[in-house]
PDB file of N, CA and C in Angstrom:
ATOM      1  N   UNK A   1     -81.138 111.882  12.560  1.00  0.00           N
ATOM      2  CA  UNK A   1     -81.672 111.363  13.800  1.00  0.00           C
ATOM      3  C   UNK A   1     -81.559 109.845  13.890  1.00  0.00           C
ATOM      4  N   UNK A   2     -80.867 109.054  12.990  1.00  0.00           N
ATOM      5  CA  UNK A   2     -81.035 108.021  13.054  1.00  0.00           C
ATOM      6  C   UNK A   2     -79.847 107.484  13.770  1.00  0.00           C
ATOM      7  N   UNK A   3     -79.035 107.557  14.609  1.00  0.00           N
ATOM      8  CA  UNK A   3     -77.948 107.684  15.184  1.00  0.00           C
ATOM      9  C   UNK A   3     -78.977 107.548  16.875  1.00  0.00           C
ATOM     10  N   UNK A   4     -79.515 108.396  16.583  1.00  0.00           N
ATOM     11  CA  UNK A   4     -80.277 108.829  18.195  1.00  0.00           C
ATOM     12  C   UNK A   4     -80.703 107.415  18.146  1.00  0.00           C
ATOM     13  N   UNK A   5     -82.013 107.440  17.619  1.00  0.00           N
ATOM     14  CA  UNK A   5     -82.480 105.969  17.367  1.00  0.00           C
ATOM     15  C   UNK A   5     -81.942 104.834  17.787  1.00  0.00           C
ATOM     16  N   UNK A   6     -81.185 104.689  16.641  1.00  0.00           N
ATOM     17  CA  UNK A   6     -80.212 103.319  17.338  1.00  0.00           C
ATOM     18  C   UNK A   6     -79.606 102.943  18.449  1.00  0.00           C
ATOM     19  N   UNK A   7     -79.345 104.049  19.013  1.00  0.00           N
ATOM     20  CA  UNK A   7     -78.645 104.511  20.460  1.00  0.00           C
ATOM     21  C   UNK A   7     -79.769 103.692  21.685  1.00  0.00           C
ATOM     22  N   UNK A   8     -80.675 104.126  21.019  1.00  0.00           N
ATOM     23  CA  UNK A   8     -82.351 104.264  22.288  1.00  0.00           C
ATOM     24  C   UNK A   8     -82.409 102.468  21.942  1.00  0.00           C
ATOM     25  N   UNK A   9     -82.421 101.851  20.752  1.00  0.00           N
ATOM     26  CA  UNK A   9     -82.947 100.560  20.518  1.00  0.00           C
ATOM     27  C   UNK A   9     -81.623  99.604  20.924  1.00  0.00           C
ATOM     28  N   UNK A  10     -80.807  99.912  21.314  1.00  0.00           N
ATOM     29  CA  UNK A  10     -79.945  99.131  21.539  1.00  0.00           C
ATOM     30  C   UNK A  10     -79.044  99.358  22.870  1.00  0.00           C
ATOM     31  N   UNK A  11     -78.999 100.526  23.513  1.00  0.00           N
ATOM     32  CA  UNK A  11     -78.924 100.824  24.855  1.00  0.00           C
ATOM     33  C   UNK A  11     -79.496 101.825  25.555  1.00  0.00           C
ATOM     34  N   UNK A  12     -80.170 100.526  27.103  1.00  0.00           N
ATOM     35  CA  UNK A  12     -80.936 100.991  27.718  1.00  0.00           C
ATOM     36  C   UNK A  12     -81.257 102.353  27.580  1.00  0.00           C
ATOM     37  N   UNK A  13     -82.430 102.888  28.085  1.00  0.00           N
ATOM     38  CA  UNK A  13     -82.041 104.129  27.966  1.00  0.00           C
ATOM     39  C   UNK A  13     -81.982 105.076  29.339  1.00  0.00           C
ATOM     40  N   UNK A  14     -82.032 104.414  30.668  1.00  0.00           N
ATOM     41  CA  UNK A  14     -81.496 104.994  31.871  1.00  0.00           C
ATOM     42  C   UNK A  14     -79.989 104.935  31.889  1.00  0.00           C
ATOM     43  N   UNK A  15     -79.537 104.007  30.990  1.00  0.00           N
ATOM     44  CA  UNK A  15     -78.001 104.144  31.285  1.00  0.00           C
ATOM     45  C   UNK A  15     -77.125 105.468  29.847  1.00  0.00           C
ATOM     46  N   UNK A  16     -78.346 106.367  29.068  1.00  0.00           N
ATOM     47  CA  UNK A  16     -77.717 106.764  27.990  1.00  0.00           C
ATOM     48  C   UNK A  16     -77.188 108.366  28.855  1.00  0.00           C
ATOM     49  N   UNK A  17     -77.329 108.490  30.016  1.00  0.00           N
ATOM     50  CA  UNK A  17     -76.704 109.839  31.189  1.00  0.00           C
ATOM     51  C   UNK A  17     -75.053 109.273  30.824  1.00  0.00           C
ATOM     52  N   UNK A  18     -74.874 107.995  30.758  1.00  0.00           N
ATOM     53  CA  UNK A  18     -73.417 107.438  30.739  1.00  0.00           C
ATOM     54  C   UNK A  18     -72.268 108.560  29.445  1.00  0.00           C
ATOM     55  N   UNK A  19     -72.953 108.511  28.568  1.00  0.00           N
ATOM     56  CA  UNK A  19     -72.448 108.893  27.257  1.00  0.00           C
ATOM     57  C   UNK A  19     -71.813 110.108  27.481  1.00  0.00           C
ATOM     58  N   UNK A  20     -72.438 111.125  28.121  1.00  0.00           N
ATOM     59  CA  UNK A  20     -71.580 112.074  28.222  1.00  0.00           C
ATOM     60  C   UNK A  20     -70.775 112.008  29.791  1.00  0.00           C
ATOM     61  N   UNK A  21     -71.300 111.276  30.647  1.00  0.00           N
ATOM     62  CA  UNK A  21     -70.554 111.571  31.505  1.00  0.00           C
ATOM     63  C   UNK A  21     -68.937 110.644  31.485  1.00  0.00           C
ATOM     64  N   UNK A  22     -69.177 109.932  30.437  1.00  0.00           N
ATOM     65  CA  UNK A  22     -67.596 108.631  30.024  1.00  0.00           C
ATOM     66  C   UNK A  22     -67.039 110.262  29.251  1.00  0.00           C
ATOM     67  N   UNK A  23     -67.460 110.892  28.213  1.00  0.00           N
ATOM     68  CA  UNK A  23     -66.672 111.869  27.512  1.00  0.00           C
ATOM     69  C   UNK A  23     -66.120 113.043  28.480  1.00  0.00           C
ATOM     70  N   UNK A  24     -67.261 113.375  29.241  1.00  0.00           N
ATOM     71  CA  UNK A  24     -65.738 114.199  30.321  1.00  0.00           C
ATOM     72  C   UNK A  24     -64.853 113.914  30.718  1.00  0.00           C
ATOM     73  N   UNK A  25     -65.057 112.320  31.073  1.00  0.00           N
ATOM     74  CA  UNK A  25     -64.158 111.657  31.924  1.00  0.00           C
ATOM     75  C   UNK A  25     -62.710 111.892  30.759  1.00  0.00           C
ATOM     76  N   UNK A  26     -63.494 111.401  29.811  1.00  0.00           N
ATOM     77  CA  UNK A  26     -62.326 111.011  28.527  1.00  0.00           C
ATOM     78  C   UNK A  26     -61.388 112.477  28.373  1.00  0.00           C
ATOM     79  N   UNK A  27     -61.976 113.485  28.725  1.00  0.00           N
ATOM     80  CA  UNK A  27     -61.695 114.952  28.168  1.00  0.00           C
ATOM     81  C   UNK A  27     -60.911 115.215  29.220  1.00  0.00           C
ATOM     82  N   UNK A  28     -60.892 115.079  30.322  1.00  0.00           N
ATOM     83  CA  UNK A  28     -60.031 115.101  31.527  1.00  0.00           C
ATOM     84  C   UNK A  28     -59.205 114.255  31.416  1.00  0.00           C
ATOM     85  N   UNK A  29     -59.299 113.125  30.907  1.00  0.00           N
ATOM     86  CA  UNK A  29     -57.828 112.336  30.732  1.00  0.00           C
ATOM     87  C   UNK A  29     -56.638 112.729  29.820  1.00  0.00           C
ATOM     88  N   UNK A  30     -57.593 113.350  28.849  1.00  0.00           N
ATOM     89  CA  UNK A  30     -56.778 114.447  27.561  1.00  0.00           C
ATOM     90  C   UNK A  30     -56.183 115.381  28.086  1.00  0.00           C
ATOM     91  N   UNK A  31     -56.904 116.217  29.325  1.00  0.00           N
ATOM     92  CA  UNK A  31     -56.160 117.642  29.352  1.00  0.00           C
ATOM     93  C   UNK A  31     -55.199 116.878  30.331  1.00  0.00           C
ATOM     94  N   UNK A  32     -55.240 116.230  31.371  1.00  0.00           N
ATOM     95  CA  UNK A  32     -54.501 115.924  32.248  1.00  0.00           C
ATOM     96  C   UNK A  32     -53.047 115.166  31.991  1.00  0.00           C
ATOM     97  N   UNK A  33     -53.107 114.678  30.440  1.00  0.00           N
ATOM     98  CA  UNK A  33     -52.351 113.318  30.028  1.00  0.00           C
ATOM     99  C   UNK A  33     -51.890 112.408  31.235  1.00  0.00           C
ATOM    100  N   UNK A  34     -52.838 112.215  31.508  1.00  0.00           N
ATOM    101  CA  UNK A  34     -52.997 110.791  33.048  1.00  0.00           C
ATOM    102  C   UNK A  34     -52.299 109.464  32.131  1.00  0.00           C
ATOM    103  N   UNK A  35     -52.809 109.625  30.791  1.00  0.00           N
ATOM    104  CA  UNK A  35     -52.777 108.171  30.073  1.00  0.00           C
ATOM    105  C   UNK A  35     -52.460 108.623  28.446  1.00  0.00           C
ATOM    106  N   UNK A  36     -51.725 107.617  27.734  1.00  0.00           N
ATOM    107  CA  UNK A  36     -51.489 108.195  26.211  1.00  0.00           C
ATOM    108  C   UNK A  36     -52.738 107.982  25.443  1.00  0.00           C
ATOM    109  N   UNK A  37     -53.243 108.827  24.582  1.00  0.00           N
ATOM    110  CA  UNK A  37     -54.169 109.023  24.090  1.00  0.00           C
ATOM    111  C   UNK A  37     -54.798 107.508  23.597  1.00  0.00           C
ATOM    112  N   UNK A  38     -53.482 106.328  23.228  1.00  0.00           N
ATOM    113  CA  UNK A  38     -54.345 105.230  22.400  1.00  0.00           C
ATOM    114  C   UNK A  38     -54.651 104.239  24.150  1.00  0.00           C
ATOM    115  N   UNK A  39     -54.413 104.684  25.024  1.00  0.00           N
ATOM    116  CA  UNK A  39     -55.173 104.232  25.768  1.00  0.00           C
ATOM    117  C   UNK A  39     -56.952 104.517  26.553  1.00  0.00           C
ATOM    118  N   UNK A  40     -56.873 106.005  26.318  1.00  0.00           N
ATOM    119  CA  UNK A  40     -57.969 106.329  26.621  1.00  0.00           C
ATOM    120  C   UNK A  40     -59.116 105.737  26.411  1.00  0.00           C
ATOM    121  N   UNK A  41     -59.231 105.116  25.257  1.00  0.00           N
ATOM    122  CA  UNK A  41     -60.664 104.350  24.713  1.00  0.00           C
ATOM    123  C   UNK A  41     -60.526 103.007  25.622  1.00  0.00           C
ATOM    124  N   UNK A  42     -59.633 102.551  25.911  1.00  0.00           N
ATOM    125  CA  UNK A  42     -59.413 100.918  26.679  1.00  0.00           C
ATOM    126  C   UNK A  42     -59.636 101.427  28.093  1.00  0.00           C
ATOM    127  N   UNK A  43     -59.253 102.903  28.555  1.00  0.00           N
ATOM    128  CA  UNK A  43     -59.957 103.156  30.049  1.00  0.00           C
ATOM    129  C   UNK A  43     -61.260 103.555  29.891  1.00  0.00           C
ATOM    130  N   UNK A  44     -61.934 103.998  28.989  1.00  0.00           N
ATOM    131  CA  UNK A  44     -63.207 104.566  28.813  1.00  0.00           C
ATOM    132  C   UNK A  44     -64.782 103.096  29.052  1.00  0.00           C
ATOM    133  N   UNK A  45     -63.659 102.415  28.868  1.00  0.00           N
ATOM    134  CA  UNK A  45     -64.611 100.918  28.129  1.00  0.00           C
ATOM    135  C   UNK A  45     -64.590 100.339  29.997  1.00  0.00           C
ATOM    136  N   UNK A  46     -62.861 100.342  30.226  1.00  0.00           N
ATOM    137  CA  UNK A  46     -63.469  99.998  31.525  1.00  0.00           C
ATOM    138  C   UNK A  46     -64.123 100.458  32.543  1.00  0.00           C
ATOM    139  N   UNK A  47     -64.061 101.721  32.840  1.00  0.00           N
ATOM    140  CA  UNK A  47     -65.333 102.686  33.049  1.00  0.00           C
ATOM    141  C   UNK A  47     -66.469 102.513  33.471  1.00  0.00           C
ATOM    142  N   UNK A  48     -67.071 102.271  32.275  1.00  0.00           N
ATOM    143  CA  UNK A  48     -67.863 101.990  31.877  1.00  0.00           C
ATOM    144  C   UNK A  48     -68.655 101.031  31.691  1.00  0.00           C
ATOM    145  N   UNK A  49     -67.940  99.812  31.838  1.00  0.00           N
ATOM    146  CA  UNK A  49     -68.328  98.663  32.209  1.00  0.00           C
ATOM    147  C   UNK A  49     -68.562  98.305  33.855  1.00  0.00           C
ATOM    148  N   UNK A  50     -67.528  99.367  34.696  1.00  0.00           N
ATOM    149  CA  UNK A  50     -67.488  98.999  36.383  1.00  0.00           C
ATOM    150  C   UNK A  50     -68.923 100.134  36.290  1.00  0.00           C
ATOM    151  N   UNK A  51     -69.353 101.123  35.637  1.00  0.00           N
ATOM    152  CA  UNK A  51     -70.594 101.499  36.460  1.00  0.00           C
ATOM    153  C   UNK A  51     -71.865 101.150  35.614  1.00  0.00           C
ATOM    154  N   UNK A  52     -71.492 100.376  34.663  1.00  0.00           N
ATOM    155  CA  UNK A  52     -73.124  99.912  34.442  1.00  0.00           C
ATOM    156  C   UNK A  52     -73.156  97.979  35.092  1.00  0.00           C
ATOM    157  N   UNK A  53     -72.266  98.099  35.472  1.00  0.00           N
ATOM    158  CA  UNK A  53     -72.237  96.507  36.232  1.00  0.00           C
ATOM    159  C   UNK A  53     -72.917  96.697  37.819  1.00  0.00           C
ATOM    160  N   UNK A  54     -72.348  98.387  38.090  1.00  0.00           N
ATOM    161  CA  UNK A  54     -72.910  99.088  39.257  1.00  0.00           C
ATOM    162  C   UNK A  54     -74.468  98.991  39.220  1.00  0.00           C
ATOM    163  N   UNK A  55     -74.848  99.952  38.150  1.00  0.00           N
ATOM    164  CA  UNK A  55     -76.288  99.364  37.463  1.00  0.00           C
ATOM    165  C   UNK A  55     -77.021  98.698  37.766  1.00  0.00           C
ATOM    166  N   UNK A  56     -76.344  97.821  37.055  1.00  0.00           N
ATOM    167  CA  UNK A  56     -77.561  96.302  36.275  1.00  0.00           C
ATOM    168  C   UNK A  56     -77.465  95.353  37.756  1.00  0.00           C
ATOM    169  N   UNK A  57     -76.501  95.595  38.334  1.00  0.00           N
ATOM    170  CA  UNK A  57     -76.057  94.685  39.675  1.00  0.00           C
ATOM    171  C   UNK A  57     -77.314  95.267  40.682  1.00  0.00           C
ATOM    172  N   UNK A  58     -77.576  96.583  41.100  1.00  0.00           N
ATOM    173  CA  UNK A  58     -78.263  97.225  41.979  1.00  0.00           C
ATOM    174  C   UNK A  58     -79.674  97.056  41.573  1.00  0.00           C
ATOM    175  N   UNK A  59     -79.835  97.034  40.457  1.00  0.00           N
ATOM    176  CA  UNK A  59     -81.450  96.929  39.772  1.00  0.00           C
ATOM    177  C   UNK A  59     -82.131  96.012  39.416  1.00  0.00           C
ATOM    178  N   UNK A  60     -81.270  94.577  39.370  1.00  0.00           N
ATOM    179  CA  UNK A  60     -81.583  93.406  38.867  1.00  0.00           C
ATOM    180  C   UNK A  60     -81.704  92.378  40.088  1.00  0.00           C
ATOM    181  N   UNK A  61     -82.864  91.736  40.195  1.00  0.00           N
ATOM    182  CA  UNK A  61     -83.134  90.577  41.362  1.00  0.00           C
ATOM    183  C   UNK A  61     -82.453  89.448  40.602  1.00  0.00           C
ATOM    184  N   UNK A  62     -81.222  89.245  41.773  1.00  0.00           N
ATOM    185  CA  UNK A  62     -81.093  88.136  41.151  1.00  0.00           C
ATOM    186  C   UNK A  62     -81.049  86.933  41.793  1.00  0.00           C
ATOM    187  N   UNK A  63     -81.654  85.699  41.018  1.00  0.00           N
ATOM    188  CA  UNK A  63     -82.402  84.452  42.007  1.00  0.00           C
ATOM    189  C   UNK A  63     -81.468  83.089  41.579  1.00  0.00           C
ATOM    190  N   UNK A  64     -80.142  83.509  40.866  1.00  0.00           N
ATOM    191  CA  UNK A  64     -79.630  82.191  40.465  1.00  0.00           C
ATOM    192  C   UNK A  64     -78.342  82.245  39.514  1.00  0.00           C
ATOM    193  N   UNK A  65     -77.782  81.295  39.064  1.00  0.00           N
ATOM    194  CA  UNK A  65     -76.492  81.389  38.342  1.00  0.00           C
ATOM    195  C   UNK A  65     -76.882  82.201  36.720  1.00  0.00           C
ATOM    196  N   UNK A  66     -78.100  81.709  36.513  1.00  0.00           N
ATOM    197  CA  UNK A  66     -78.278  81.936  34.844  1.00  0.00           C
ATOM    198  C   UNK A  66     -78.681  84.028  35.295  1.00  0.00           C
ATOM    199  N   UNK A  67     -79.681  84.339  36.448  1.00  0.00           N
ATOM    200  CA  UNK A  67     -79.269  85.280  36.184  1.00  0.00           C
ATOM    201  C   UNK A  67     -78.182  86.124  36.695  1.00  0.00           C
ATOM    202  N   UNK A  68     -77.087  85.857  37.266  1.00  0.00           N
ATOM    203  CA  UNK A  68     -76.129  86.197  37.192  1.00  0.00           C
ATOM    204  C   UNK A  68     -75.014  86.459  36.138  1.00  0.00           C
ATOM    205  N   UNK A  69     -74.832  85.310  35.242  1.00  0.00           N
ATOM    206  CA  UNK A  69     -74.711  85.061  34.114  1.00  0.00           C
ATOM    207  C   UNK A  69     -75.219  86.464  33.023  1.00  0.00           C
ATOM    208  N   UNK A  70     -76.476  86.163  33.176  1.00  0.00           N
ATOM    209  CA  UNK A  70     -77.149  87.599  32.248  1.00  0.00           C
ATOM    210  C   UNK A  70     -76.745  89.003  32.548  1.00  0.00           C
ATOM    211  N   UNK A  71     -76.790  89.259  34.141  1.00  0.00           N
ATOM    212  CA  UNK A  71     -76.266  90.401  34.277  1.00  0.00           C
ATOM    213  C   UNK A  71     -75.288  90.889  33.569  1.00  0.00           C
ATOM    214  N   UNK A  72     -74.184  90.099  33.905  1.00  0.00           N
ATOM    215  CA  UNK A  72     -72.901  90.469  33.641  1.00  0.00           C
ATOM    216  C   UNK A  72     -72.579  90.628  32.257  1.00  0.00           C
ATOM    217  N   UNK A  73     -73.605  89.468  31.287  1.00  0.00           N
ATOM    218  CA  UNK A  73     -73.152  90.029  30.165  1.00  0.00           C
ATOM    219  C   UNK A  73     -74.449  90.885  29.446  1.00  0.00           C
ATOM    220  N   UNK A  74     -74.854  91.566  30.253  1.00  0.00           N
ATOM    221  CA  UNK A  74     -75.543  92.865  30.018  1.00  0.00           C
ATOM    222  C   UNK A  74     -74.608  93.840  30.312  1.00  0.00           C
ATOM    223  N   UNK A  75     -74.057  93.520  31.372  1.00  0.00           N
ATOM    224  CA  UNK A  75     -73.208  95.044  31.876  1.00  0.00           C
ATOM    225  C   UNK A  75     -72.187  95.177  31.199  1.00  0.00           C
ATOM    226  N   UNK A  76     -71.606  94.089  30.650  1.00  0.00           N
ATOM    227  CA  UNK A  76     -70.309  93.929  29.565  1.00  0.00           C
ATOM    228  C   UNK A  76     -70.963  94.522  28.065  1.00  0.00           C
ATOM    229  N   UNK A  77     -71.810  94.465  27.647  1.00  0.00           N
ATOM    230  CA  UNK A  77     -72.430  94.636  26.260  1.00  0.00           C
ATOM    231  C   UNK A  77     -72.464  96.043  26.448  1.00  0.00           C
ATOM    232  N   UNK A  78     -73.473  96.057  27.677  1.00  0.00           N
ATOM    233  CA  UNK A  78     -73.862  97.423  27.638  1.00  0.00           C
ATOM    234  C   UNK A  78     -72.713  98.718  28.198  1.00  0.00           C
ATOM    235  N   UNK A  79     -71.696  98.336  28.897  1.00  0.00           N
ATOM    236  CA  UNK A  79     -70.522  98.824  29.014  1.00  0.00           C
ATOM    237  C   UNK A  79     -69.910  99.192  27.735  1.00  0.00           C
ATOM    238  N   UNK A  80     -69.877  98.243  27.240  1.00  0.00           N
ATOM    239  CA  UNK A  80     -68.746  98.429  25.416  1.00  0.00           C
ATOM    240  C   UNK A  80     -69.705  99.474  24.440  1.00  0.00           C
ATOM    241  N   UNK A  81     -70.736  99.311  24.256  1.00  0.00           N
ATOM    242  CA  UNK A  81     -71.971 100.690  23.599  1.00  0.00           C
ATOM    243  C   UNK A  81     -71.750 101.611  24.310  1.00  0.00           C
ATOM    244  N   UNK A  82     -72.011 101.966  25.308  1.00  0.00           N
ATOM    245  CA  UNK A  82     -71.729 103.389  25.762  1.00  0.00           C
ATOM    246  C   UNK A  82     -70.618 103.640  25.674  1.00  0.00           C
ATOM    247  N   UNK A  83     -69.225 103.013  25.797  1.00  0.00           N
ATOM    248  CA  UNK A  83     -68.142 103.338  25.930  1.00  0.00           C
ATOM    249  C   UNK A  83     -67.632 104.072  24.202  1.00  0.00           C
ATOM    250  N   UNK A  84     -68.390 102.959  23.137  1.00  0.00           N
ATOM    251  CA  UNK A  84     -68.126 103.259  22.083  1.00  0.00           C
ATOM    252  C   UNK A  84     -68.818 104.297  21.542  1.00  0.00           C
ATOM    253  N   UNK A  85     -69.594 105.065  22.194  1.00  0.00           N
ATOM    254  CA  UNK A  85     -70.760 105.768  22.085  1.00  0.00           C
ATOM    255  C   UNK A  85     -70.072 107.210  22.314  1.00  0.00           C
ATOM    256  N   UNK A  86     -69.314 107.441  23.651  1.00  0.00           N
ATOM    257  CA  UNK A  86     -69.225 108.290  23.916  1.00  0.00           C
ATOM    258  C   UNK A  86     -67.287 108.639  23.112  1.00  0.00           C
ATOM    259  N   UNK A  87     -66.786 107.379  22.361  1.00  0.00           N
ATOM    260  CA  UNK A  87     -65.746 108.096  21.824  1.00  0.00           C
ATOM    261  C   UNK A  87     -66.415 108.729  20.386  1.00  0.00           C
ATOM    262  N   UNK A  88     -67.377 107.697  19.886  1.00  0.00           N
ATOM    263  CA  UNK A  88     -67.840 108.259  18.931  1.00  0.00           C
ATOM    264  C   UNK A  88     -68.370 109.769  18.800  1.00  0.00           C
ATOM    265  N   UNK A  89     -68.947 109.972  19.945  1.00  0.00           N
ATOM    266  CA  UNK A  89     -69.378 111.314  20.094  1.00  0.00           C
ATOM    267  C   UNK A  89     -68.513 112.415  20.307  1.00  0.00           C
ATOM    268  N   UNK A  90     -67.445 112.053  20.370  1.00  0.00           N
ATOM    269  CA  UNK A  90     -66.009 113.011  20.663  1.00  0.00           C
ATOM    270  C   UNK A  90     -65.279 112.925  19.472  1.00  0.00           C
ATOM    271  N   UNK A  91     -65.040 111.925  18.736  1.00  0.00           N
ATOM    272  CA  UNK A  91     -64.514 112.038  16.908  1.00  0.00           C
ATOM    273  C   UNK A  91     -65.591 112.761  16.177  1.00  0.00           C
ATOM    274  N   UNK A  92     -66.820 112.781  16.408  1.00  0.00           N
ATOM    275  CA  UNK A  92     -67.535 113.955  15.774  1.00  0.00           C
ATOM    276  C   UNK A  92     -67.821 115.076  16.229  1.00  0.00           C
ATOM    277  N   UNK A  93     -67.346 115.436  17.152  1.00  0.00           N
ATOM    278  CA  UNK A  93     -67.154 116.485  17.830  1.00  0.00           C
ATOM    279  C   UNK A  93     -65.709 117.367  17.328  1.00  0.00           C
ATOM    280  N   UNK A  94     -64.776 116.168  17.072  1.00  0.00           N
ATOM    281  CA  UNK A  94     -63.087 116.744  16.466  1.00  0.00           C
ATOM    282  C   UNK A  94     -63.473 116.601  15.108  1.00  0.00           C
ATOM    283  N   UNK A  95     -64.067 116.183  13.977  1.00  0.00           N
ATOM    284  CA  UNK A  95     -64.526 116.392  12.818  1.00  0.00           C
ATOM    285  C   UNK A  95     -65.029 117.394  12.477  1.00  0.00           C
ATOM    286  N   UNK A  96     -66.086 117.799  13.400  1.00  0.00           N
ATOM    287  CA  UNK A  96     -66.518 119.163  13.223  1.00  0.00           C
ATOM    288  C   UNK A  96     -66.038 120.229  13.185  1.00  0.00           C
ATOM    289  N   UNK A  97     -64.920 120.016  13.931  1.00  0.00           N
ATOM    290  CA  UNK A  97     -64.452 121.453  14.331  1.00  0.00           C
ATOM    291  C   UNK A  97     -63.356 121.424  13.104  1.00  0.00           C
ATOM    292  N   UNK A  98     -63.156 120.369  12.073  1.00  0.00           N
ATOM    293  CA  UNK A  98     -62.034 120.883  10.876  1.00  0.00           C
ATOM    294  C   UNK A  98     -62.453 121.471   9.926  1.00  0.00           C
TER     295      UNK A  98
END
């Protein structure tokens, strides 16, 4: 459980719905071959970054440059964790199954 954990202490946790919904996305890019596989993680990230920028942009008052500034590199941080989150959760998903 300590995986969960870390997940919760380090991203938000209204944005942790992201995790699986980036891995369908990712799983549809697989069956579809839209993109070669070593790209998938570099579309997953951007993703992921355009809807938690969606996010943090819609939910956050913002009154000035500094928090503008913050947003963005919330939505960038927090874009790259989920993104890395949800490949991670798909290499242990293909681990398992060997």
């Amino acid at each position: 459980m300590e995986i969960f954990e870390a997940f919760k202490e380090f991203i938000r946790p209204e944005l942790l719905v992201l995790i699986p919904v980036l891995y369908i996305i990712g799983v549809g890019f697989k069956k579809t071959s839209m993109l070669k596989d070593n790209l998938i993680p570099i579309a997953l990230g951007t993703i992921s970054i355009l809807l938690t920028s969606l996010y943090i942009f819609a939910t956050t008052d913002i009154a000035g440059a500094k928090d503008i500034v913050m947003a963005v590199f919330t939505a960038l941080t927090q874009g790259v964790l989920l993104a890395g989150a949800s490949v991670y959760a798909n290499q242990i998903y293909k681990q398992l199954q060997k």
